[in-house]
N, C-alpha and C. Protein backbone atom coordinates (compact mmCIF):
# COMPACT_ATOMS: atom_id res chain seq x y z
N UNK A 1 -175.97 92.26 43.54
CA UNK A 1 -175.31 91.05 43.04
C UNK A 1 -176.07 90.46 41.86
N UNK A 2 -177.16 90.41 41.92
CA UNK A 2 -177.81 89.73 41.18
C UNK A 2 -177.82 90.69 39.73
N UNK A 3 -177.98 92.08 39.49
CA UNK A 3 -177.93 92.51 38.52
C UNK A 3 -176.53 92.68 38.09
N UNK A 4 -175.55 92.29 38.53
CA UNK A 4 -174.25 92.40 37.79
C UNK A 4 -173.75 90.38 38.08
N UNK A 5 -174.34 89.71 37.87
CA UNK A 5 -174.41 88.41 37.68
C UNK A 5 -174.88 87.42 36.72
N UNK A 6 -174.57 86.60 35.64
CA UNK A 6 -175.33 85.92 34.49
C UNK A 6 -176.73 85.66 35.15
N UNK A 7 -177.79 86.27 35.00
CA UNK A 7 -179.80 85.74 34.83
C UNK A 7 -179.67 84.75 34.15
N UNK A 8 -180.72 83.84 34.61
CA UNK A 8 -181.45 82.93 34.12
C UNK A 8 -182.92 82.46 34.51
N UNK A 9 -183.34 81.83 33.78
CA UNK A 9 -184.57 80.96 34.69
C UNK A 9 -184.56 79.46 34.45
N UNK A 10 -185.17 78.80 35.12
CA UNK A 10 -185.82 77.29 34.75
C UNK A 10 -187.05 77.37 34.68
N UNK A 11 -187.44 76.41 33.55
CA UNK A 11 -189.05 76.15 33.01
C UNK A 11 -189.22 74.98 32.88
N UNK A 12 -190.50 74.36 33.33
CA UNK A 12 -190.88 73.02 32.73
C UNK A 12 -192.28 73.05 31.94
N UNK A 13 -192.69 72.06 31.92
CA UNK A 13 -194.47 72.39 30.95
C UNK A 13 -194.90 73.13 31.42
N UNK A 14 -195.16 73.58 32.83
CA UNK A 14 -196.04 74.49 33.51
C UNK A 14 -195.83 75.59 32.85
N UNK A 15 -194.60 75.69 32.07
CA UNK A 15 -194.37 77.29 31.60
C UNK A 15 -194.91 76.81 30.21
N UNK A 16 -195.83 78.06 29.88
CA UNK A 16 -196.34 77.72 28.42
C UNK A 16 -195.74 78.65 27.42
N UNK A 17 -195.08 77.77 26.09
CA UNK A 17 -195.11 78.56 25.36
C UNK A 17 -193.88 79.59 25.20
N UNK A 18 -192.35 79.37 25.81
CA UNK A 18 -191.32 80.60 25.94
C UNK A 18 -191.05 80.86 24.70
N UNK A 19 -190.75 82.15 24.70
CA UNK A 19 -189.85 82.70 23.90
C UNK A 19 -188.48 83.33 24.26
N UNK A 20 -188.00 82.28 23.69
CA UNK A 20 -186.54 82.25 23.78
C UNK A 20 -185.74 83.01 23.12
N UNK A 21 -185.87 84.15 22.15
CA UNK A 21 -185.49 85.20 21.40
C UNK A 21 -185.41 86.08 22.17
N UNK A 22 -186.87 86.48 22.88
CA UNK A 22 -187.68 87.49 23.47
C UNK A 22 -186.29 87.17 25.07
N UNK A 23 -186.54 86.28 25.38
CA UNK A 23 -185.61 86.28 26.40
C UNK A 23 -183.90 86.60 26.77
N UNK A 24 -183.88 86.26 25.57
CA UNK A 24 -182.41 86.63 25.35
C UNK A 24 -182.02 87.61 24.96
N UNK A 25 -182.79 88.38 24.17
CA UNK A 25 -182.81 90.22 23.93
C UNK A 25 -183.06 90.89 25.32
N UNK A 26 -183.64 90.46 26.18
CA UNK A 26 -184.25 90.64 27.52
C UNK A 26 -182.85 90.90 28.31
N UNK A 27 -182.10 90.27 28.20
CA UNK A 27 -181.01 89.66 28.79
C UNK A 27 -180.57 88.56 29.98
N UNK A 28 -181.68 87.60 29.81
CA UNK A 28 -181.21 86.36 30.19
C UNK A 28 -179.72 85.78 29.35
N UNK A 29 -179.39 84.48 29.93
CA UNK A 29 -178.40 83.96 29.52
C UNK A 29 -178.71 82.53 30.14
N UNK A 30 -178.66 82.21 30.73
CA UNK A 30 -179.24 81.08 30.49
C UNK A 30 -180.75 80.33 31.16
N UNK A 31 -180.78 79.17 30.67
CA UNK A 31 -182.23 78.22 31.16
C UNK A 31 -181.82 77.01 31.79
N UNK A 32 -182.40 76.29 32.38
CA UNK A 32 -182.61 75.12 33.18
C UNK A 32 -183.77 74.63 32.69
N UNK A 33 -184.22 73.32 32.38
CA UNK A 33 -185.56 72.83 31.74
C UNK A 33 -185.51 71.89 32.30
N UNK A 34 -186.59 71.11 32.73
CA UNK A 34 -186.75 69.98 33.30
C UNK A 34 -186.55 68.99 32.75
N UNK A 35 -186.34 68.05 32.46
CA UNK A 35 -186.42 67.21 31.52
C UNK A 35 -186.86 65.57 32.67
N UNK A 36 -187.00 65.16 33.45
CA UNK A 36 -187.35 64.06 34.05
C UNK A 36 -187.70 63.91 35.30
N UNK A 37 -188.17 63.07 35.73
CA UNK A 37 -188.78 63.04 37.04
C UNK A 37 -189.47 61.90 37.56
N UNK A 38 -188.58 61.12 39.00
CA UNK A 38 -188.65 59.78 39.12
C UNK A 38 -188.07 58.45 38.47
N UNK A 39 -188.51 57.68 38.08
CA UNK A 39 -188.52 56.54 37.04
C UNK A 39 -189.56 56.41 36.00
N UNK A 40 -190.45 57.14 35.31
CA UNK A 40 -191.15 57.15 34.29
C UNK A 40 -191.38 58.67 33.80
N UNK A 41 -191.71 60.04 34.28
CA UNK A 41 -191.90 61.03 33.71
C UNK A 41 -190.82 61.43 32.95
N UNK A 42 -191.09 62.20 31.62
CA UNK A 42 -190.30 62.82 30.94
C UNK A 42 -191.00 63.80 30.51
N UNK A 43 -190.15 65.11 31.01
CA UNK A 43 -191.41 66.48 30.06
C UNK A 43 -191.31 66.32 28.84
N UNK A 44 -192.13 66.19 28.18
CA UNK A 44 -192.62 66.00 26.79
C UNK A 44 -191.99 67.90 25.84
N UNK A 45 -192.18 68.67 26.57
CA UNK A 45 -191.33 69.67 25.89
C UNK A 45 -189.83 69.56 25.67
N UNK A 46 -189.05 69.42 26.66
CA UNK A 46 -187.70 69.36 26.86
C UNK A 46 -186.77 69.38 25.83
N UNK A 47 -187.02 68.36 24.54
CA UNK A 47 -185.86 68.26 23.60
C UNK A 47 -186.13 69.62 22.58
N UNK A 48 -187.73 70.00 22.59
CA UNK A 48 -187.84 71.03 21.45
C UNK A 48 -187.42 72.65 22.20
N UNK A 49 -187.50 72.62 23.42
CA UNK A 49 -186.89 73.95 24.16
C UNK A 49 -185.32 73.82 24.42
N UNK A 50 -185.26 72.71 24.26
CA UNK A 50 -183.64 72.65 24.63
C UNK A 50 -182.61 73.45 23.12
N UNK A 51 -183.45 73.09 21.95
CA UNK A 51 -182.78 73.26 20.77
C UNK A 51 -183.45 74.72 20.81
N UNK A 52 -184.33 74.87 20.90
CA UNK A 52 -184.63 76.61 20.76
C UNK A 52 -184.08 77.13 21.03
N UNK A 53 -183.73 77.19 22.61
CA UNK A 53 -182.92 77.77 23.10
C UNK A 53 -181.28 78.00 22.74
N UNK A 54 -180.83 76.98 22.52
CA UNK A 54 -179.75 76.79 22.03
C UNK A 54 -179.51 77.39 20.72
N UNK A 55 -180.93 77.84 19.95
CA UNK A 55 -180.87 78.04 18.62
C UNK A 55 -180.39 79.58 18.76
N UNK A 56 -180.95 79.92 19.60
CA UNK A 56 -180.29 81.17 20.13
C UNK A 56 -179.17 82.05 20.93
N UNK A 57 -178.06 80.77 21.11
CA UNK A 57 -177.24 80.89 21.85
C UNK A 57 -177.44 81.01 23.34
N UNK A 58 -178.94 80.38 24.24
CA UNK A 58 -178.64 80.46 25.38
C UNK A 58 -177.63 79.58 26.09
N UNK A 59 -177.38 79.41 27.22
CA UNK A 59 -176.75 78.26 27.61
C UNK A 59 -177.69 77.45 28.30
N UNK A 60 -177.92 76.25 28.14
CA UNK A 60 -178.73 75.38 29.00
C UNK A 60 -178.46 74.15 29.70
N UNK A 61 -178.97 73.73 30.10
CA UNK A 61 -178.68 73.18 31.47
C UNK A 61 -180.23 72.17 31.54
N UNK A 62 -179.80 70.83 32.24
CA UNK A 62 -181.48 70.39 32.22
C UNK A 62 -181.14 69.69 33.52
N UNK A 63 -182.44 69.42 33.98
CA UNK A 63 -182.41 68.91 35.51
C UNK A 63 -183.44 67.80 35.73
N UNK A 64 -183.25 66.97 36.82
CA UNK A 64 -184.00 65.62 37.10
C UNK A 64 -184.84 66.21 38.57
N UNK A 65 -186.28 66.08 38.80
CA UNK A 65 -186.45 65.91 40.07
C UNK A 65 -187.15 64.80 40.76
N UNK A 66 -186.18 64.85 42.07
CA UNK A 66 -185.86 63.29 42.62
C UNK A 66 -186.90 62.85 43.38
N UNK A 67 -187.35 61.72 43.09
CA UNK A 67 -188.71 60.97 43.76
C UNK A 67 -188.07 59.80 44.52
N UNK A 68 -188.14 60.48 46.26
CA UNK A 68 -187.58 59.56 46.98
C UNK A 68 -188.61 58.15 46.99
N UNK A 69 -189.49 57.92 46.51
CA UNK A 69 -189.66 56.18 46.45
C UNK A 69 -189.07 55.73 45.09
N UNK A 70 -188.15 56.41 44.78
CA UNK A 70 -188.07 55.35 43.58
C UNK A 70 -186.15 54.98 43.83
N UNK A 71 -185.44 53.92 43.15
CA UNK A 71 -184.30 53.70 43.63
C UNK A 71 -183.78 55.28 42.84
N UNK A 72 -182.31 55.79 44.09
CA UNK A 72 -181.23 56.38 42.67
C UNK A 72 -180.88 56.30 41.60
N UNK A 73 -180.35 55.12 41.27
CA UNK A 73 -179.30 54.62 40.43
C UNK A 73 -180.74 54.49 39.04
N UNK A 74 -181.66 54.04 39.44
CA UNK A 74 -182.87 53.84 38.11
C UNK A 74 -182.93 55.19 38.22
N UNK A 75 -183.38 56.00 38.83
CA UNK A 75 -183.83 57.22 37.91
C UNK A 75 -182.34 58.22 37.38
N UNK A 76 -181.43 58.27 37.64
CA UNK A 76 -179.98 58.43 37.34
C UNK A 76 -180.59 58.19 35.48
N UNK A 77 -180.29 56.58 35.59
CA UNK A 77 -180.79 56.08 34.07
C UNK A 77 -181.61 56.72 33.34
N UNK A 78 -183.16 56.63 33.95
CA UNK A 78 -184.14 57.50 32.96
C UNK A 78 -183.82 59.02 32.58
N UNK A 79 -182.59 59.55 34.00
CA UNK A 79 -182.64 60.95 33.09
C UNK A 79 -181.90 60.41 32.32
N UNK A 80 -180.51 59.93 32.23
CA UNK A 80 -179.96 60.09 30.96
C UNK A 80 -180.40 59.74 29.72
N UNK A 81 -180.86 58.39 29.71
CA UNK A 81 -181.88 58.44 28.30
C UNK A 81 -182.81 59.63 28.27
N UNK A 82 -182.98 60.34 29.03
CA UNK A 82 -184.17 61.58 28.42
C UNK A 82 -183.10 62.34 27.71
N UNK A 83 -181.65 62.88 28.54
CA UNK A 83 -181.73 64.10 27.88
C UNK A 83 -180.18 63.66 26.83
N UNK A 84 -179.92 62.30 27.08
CA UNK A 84 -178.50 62.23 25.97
C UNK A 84 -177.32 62.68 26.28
N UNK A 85 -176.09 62.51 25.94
CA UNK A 85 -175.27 62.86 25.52
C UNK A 85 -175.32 64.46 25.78
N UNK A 86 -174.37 65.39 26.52
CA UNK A 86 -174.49 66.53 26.67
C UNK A 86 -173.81 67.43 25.30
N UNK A 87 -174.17 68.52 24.94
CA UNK A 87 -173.62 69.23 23.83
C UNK A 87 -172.42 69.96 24.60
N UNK A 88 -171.46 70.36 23.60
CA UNK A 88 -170.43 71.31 23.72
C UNK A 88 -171.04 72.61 24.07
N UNK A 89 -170.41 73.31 25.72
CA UNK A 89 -171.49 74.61 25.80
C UNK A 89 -172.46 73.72 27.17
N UNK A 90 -172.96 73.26 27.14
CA UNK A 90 -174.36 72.85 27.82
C UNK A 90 -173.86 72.64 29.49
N UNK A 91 -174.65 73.33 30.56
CA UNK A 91 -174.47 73.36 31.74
C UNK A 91 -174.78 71.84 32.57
N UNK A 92 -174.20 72.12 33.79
CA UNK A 92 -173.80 70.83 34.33
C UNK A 92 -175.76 70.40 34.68
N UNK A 93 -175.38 69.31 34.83
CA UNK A 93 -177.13 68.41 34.70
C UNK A 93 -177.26 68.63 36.24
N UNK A 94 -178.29 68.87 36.62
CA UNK A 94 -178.91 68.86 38.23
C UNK A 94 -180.17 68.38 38.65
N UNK A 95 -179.86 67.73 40.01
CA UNK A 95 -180.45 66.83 40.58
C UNK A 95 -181.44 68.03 41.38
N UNK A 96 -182.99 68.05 41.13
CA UNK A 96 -183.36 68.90 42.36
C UNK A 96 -183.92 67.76 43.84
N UNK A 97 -183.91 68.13 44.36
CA UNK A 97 -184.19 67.48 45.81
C UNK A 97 -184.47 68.84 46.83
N UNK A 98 -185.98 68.57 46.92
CA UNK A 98 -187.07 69.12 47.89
C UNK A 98 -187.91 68.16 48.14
N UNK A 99 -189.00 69.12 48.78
CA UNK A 99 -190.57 67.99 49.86
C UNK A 99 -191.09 67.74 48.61
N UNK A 100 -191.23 66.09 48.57
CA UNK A 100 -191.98 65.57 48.13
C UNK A 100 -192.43 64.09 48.76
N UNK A 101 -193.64 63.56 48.63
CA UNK A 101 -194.18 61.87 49.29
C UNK A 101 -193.08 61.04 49.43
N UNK A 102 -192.58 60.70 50.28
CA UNK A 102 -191.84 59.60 49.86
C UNK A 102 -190.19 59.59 51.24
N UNK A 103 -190.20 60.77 51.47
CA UNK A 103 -189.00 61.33 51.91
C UNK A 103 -188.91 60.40 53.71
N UNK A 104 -190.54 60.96 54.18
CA UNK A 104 -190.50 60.36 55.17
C UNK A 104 -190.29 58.86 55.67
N UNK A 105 -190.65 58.11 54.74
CA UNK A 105 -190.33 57.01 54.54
C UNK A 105 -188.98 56.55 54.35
N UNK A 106 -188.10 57.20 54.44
CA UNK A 106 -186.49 56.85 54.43
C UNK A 106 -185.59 57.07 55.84
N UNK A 107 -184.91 56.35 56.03
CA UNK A 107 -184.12 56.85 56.98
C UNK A 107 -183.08 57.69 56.50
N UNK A 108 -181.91 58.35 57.22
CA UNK A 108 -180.85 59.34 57.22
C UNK A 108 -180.09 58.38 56.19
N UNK A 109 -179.66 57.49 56.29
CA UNK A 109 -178.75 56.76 55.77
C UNK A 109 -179.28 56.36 54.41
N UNK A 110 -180.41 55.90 54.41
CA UNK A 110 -181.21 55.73 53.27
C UNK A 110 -181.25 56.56 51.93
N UNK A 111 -181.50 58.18 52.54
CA UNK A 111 -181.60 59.08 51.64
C UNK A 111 -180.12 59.34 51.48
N UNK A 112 -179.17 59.37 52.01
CA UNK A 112 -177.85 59.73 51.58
C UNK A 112 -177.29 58.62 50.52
N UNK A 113 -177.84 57.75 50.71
CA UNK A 113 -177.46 56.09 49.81
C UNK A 113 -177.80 56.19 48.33
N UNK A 114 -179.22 56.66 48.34
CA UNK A 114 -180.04 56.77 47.13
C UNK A 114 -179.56 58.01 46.12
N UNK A 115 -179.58 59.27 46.94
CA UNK A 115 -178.96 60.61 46.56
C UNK A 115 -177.45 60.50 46.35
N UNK A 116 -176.49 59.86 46.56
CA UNK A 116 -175.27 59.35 46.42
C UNK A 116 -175.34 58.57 45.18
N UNK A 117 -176.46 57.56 45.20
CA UNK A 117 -176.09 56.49 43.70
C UNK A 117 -176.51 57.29 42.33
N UNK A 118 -177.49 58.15 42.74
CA UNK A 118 -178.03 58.75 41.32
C UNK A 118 -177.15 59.91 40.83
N UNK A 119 -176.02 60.44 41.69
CA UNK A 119 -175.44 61.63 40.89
C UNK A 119 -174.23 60.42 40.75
N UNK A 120 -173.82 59.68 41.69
CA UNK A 120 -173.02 59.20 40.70
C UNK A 120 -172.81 58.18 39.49
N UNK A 121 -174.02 57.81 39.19
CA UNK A 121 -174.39 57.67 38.41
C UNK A 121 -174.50 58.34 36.87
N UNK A 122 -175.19 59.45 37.08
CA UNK A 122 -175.32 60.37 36.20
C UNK A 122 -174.11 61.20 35.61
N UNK A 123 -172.77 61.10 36.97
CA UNK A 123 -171.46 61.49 36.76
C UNK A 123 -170.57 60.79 35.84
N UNK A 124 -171.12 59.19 36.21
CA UNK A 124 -170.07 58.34 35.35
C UNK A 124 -170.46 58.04 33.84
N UNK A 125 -171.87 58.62 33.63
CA UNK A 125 -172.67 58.12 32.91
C UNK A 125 -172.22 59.37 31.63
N UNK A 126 -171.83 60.79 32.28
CA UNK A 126 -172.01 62.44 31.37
C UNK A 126 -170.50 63.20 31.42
N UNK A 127 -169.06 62.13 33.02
CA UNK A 127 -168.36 63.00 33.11
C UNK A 127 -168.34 64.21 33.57
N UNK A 128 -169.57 64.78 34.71
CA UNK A 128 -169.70 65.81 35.25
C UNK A 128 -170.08 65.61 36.38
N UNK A 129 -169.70 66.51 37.27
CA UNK A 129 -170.46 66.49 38.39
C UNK A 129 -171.61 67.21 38.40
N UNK A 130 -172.64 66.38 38.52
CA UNK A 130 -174.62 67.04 38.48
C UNK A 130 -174.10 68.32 39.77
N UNK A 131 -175.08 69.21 39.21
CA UNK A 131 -175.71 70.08 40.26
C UNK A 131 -176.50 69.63 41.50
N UNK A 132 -176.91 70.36 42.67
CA UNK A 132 -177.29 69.59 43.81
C UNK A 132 -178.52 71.24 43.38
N UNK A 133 -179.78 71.12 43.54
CA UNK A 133 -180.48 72.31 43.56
C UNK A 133 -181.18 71.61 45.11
N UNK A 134 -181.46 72.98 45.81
CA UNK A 134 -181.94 72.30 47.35
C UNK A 134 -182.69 73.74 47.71
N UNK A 135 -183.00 73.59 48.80
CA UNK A 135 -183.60 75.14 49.98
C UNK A 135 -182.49 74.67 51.10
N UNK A 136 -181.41 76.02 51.84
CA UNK A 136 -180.50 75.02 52.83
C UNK A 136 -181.73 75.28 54.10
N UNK A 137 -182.50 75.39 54.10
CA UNK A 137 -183.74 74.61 55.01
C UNK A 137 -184.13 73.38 55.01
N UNK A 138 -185.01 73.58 54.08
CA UNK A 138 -185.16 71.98 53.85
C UNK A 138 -183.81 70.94 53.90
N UNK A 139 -182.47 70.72 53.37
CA UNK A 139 -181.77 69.77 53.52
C UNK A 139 -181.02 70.20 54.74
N UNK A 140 -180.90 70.96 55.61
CA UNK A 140 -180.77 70.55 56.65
C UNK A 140 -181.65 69.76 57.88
N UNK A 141 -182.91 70.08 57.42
CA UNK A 141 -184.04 68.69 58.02
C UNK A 141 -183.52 67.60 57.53
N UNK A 142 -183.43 67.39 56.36
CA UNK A 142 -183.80 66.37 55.27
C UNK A 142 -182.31 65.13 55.48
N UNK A 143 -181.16 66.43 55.56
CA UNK A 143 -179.79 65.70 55.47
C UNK A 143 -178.81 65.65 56.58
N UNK A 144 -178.98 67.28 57.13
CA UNK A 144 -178.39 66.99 58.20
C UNK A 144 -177.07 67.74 57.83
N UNK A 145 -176.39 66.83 58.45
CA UNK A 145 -174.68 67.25 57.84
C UNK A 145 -174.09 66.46 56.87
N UNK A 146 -174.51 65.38 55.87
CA UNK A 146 -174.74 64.70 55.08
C UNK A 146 -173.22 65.85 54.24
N UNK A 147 -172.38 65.57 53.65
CA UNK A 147 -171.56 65.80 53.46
C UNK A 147 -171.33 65.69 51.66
N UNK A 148 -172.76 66.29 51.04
CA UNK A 148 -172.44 66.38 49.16
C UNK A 148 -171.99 67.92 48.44
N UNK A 149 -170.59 68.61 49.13
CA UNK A 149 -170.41 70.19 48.81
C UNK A 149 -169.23 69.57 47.55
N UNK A 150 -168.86 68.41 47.07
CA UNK A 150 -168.52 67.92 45.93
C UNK A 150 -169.06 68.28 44.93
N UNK A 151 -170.44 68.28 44.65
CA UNK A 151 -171.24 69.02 43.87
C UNK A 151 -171.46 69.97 43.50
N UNK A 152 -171.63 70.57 43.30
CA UNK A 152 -171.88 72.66 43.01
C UNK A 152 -173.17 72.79 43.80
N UNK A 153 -173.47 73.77 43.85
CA UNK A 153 -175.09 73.88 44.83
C UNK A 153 -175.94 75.16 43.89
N UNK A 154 -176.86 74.42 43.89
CA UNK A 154 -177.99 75.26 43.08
C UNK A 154 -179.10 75.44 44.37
N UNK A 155 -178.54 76.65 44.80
CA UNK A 155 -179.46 77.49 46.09
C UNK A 155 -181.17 78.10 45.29
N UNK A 156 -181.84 77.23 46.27
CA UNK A 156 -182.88 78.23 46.48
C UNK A 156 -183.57 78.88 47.59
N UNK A 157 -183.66 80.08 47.81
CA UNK A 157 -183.65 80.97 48.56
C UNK A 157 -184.19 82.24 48.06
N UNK A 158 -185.34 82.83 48.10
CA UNK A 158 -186.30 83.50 47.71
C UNK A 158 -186.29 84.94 48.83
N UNK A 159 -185.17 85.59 48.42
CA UNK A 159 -184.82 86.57 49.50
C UNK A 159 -183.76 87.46 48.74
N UNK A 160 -183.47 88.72 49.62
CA UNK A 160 -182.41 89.70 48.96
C UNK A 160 -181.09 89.25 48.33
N UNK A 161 -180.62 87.95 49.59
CA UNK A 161 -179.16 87.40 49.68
C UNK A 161 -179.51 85.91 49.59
N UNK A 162 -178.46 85.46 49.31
CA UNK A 162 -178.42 83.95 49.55
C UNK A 162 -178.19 83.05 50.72
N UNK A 163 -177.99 84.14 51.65
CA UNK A 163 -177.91 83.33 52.87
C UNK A 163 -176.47 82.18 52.89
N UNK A 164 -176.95 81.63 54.12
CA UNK A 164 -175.82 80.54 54.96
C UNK A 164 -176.12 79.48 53.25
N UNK A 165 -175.00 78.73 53.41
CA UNK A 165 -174.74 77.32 52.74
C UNK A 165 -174.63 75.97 52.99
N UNK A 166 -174.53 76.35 54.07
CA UNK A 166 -174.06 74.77 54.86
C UNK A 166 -172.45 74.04 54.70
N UNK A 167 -172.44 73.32 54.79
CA UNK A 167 -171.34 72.47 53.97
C UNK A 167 -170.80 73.21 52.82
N UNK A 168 -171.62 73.38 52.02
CA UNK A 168 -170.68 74.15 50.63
C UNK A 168 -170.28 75.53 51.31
N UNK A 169 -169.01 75.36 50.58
CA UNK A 169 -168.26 76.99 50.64
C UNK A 169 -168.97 78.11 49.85
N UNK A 170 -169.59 77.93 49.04
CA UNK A 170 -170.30 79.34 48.47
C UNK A 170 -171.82 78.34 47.38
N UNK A 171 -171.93 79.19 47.14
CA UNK A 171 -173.36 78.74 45.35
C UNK A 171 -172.75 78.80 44.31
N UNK A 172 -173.20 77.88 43.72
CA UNK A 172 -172.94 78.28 41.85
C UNK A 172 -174.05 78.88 41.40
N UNK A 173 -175.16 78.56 41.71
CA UNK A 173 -176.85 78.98 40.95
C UNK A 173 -177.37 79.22 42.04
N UNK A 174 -178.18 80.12 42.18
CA UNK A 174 -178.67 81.05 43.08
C UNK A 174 -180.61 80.91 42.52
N UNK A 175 -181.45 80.46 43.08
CA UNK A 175 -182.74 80.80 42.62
C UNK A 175 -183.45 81.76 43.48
N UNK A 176 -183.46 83.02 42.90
CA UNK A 176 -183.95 84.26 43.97
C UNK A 176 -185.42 84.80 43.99
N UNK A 177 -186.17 84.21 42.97
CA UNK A 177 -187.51 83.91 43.30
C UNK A 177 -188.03 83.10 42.12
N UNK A 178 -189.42 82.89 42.82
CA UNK A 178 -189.98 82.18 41.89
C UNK A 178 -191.63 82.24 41.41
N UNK A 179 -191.60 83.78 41.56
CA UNK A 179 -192.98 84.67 40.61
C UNK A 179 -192.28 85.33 39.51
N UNK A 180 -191.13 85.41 39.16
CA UNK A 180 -190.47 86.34 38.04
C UNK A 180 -191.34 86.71 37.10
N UNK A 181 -191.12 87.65 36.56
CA UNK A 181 -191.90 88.52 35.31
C UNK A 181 -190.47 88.48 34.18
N UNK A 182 -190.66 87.21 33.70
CA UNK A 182 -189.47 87.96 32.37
C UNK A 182 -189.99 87.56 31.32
N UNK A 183 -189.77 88.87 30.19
CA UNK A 183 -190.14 88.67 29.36
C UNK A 183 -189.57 87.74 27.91
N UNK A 184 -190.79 86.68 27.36
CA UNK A 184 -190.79 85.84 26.69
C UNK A 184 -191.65 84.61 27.52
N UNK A 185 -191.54 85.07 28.80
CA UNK A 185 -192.21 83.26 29.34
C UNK A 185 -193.72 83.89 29.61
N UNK A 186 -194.55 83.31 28.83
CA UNK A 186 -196.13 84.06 28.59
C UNK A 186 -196.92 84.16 30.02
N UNK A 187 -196.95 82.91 30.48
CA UNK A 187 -197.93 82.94 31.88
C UNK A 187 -197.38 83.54 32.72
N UNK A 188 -195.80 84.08 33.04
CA UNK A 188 -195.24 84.78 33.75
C UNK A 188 -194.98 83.38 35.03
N UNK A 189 -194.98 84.44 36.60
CA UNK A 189 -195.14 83.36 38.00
C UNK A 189 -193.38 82.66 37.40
N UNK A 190 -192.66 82.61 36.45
CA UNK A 190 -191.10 82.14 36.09
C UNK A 190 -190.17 81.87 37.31
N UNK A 191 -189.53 81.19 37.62
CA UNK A 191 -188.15 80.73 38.39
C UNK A 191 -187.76 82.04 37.98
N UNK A 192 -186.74 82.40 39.01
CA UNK A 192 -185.66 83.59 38.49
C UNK A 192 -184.14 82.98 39.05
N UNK A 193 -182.80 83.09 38.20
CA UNK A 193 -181.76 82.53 38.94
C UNK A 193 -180.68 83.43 38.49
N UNK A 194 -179.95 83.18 38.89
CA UNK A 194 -178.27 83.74 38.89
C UNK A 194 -177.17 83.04 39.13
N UNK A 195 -175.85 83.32 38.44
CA UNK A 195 -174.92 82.47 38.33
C UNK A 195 -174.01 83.16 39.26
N UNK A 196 -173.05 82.27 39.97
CA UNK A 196 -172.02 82.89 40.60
C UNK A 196 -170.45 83.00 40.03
N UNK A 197 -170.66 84.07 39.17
CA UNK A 197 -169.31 84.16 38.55
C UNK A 197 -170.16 83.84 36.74
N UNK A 198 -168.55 83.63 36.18
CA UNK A 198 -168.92 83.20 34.70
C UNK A 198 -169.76 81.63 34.51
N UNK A 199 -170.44 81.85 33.43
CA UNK A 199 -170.84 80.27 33.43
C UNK A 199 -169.86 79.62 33.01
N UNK A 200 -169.87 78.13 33.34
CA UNK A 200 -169.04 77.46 32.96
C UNK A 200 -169.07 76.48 31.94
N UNK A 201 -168.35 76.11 31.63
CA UNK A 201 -167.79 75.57 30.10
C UNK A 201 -168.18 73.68 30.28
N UNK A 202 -168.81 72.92 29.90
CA UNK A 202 -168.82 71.58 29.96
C UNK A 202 -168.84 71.23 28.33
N UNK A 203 -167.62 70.34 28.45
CA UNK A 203 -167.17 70.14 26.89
C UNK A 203 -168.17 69.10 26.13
N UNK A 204 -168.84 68.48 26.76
CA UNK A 204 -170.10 67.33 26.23
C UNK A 204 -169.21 66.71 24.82
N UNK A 205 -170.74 66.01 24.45
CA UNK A 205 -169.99 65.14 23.55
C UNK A 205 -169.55 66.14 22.01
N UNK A 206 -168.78 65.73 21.19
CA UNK A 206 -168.02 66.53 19.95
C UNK A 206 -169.21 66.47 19.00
């Protein structure tokens, strides 16, 4: 599946240095870049990989990861001032949500409240529905039966198959490991992902 499926990876600073030429001769197709995190971080790379990439015809895609002490709806905000106005071409924006400080400190209802205000937020804010990136391990601790398959699901799952889904009827983005060796990303250790089906088209702003 995975070799007859659109490749990709996601990178944030930790990745030093891509080459985005090198990658796309490679035959990737698209990237995921981080671009925010919480209510104050912004990767400081993000806008100059976003255009590289793009300079090359990848498709990209940028993502927020969610710091349960901080409200939804504010960090919703800070991503969008990070990453703007989406381009014509550019993949749907995603929310990641895994273990991080903060989680335990919420109740069931709590985290569904917060995780509810920030995509829709970010929905009313871009006209898309954000990506949900998860482990269906972890959010079934985390959520339960919490009911967000509205979203697309950006699976991670570090195995042959993608396994069960939960709630969602299938994946859109598949992350099938995360030591990848592809070439252009220098330090290597890369996200590796896959699309389910064609990528899709988000018309962003003209």
């Amino acid at each position: 599946m995975i070799n007859t499926n659109p490749r990709g990876v996601d990178l944030s600073h930790f990745n030093v240095d891509p080459d985005f030429h090198t990658m796309s001769a490679s035959g990737i197709e698209f990237v995921y870049l981080k671009a925010s995190q919480g209510i104050a971080f912004a990767d400081t790379t993000f806008s100059d990989r976003r255009e590289r990439a793009r300079s090359v015809s990848l498709r990209v895609g940028s993502y927020h990861f969610f710091d349960p002490k901080s409200s939804g709806e504010a960090q919703a905000e800070h991503f969008i001032k990070t990453i703007g106005a989406l381009a014509p071409g550019e993949l749907p924006p995603a929310l990641d949500l895994e273990s991080a400080d903060g989680w335990e400190h919420l109740s069931g209802t709590s985290r569904v409240r917060e995780v509810a205000a920030c995509l829709s937020t970010v929905e009313s804010a871009l006209g898309v529905h954000p990506m949900i990136y998860t482990s269906m391990g972890w959010w079934l601790g985390e959520f339960g039966n919490a009911d967000f398959s509205g979203h697309p699901l950006w699976l991670a799952r570090y195995a042959d198959s993608p396994g069960t889904t939960g709630l969602w009827k299938s994946w859109s983005a598949w992350q099938y490991g995360q030591f990848g060796s592809v070439p252009g990303v220098g330090n290597g250790n890369v996200d590796t992902d896959c699309w389910n089906g064609p990528l899709p088209m988000v018309r962003g702003a003209s």
